[in-house]
N, C-alpha and C. Protein backbone atom coordinates (compact mmCIF):
# COMPACT_ATOMS: atom_id res chain seq x y z
N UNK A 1 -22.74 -18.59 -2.64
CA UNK A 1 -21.68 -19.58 -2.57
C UNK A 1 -20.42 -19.01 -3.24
N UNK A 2 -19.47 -19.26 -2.41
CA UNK A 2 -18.01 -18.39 -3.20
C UNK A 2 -17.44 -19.39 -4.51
N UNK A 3 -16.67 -18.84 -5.43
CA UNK A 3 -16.32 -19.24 -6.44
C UNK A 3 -15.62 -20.90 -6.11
N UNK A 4 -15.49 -21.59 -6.53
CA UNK A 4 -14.45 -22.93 -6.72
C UNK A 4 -12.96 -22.60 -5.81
N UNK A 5 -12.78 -23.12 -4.71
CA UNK A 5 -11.42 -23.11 -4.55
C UNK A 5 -11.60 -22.03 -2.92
N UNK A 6 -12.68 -21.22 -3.14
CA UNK A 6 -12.72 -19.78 -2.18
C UNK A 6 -13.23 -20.43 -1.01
N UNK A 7 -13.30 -19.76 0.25
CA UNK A 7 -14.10 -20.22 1.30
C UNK A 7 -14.48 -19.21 1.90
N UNK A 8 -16.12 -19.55 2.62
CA UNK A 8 -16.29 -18.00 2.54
C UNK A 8 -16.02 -17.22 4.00
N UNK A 9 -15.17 -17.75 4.63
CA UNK A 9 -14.56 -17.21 5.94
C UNK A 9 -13.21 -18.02 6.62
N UNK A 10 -12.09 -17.35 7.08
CA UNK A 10 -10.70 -17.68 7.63
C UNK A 10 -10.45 -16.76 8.05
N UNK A 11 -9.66 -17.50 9.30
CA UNK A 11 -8.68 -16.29 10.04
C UNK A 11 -7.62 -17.18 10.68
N UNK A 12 -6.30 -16.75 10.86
CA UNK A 12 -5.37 -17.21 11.26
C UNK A 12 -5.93 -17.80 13.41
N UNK A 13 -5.40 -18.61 13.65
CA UNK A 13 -5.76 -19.60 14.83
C UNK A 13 -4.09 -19.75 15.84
N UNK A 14 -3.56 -19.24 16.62
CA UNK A 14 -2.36 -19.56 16.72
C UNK A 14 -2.34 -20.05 18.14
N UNK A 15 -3.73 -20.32 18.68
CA UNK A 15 -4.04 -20.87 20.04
C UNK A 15 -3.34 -22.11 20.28
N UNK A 16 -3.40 -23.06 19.57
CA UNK A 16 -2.66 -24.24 19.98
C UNK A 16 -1.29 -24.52 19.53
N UNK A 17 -0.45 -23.66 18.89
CA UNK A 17 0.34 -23.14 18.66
C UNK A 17 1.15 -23.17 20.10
N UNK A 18 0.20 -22.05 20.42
CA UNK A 18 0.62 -21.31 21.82
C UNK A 18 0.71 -22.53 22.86
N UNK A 19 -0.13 -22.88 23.22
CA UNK A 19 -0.61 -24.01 24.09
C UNK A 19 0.44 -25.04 24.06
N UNK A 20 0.39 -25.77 23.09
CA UNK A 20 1.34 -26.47 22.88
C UNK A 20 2.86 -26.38 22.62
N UNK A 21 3.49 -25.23 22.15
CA UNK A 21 5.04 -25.13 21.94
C UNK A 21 5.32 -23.73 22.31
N UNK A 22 4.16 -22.76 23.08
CA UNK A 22 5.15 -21.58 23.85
C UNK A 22 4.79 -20.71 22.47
N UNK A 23 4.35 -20.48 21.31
CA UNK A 23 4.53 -19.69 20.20
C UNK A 23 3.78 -18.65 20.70
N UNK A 24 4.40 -17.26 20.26
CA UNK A 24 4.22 -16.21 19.98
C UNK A 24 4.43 -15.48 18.92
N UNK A 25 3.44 -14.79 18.43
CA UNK A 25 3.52 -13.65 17.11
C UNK A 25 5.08 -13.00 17.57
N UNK A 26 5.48 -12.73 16.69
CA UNK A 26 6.92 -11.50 16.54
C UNK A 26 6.53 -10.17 15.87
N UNK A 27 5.14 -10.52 15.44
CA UNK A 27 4.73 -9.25 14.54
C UNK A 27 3.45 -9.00 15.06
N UNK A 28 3.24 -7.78 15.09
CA UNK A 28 1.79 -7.45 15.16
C UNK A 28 1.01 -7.43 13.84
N UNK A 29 -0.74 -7.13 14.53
CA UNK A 29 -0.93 -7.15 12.83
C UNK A 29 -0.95 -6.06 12.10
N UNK A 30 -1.10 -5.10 13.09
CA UNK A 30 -0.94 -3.47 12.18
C UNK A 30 0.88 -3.84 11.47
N UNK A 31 1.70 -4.24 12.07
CA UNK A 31 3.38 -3.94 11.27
C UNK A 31 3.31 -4.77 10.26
N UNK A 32 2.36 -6.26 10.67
CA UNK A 32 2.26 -7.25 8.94
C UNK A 32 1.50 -6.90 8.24
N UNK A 33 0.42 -5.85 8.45
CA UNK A 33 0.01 -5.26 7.02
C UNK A 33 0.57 -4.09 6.91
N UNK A 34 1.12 -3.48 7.54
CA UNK A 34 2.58 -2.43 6.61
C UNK A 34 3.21 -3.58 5.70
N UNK A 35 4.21 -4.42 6.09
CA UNK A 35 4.70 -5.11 5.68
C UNK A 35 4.19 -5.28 4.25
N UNK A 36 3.28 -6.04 4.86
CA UNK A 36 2.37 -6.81 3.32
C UNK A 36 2.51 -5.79 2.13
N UNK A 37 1.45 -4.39 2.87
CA UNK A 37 1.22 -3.89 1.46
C UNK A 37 2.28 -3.22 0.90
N UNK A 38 3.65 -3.44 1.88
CA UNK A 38 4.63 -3.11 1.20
C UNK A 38 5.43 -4.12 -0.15
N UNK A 39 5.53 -5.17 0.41
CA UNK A 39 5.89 -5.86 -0.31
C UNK A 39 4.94 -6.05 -1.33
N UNK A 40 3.37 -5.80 -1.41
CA UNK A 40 2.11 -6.44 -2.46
C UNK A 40 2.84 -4.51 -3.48
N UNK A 41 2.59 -3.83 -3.21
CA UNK A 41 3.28 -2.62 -4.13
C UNK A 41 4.55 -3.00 -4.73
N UNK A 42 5.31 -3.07 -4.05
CA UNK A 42 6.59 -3.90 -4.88
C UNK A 42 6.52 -4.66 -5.84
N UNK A 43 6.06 -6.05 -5.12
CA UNK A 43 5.91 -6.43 -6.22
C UNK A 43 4.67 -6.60 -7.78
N UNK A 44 3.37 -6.41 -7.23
CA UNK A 44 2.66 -6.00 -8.67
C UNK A 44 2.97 -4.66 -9.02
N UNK A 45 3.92 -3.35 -8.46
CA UNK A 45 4.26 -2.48 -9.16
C UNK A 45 3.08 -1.49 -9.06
N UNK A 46 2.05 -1.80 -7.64
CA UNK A 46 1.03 -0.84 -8.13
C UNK A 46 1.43 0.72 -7.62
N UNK A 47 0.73 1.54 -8.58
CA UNK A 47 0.94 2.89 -8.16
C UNK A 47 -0.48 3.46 -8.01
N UNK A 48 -0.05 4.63 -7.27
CA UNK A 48 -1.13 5.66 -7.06
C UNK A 48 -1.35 7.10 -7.27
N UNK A 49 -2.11 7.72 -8.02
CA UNK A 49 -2.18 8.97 -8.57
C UNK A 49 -2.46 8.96 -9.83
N UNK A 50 -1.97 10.32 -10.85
CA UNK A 50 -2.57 10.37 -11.96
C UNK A 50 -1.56 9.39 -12.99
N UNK A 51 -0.53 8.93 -12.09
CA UNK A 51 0.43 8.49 -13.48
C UNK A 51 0.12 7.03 -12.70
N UNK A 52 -0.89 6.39 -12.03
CA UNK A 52 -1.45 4.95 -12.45
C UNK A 52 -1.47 4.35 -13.51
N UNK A 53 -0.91 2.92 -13.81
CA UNK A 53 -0.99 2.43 -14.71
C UNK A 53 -1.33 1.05 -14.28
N UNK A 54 -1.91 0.35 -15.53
CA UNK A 54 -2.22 -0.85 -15.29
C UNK A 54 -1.87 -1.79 -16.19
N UNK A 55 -0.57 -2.54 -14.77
CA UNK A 55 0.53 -3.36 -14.41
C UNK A 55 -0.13 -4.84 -14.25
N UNK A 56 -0.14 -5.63 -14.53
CA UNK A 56 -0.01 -7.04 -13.84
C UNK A 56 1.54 -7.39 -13.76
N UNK A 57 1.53 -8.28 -13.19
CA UNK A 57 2.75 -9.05 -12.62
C UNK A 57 2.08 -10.58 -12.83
N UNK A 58 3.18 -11.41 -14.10
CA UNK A 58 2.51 -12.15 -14.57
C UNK A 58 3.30 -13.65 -13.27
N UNK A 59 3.11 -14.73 -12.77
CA UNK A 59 3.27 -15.41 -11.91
C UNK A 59 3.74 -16.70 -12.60
């Protein structure tokens, strides 16, 4: 059982979306996870290699 709050499966649904008002993605999902993990590096600051450090990014 997943923690309080978690669920243990989702995925985005944009079928009736579609169906109903014409919607289409503008993004694929390979360019929104460029995106993402661009912006998720940005902002918690993570790095990679030997000069890793460990950053939180307090919210």
């Amino acid at each position: 059982m997943p923690p309080n709050g978690d669920v243990p499966f989702t995925h985005a649904n944009v079928s009736l979306a579609r169906a109903e008002l014409g919607y289409e993605p503008a993004t694929d999902l390979a360019a929104g996870l460029r995106k993402f993990v661009k912006w998720y590096v940005g902002y918690y600051g993570v790095r990679s290699g030997p000069e890793k450090e460990n950053h939180q990014h307090s919210t």
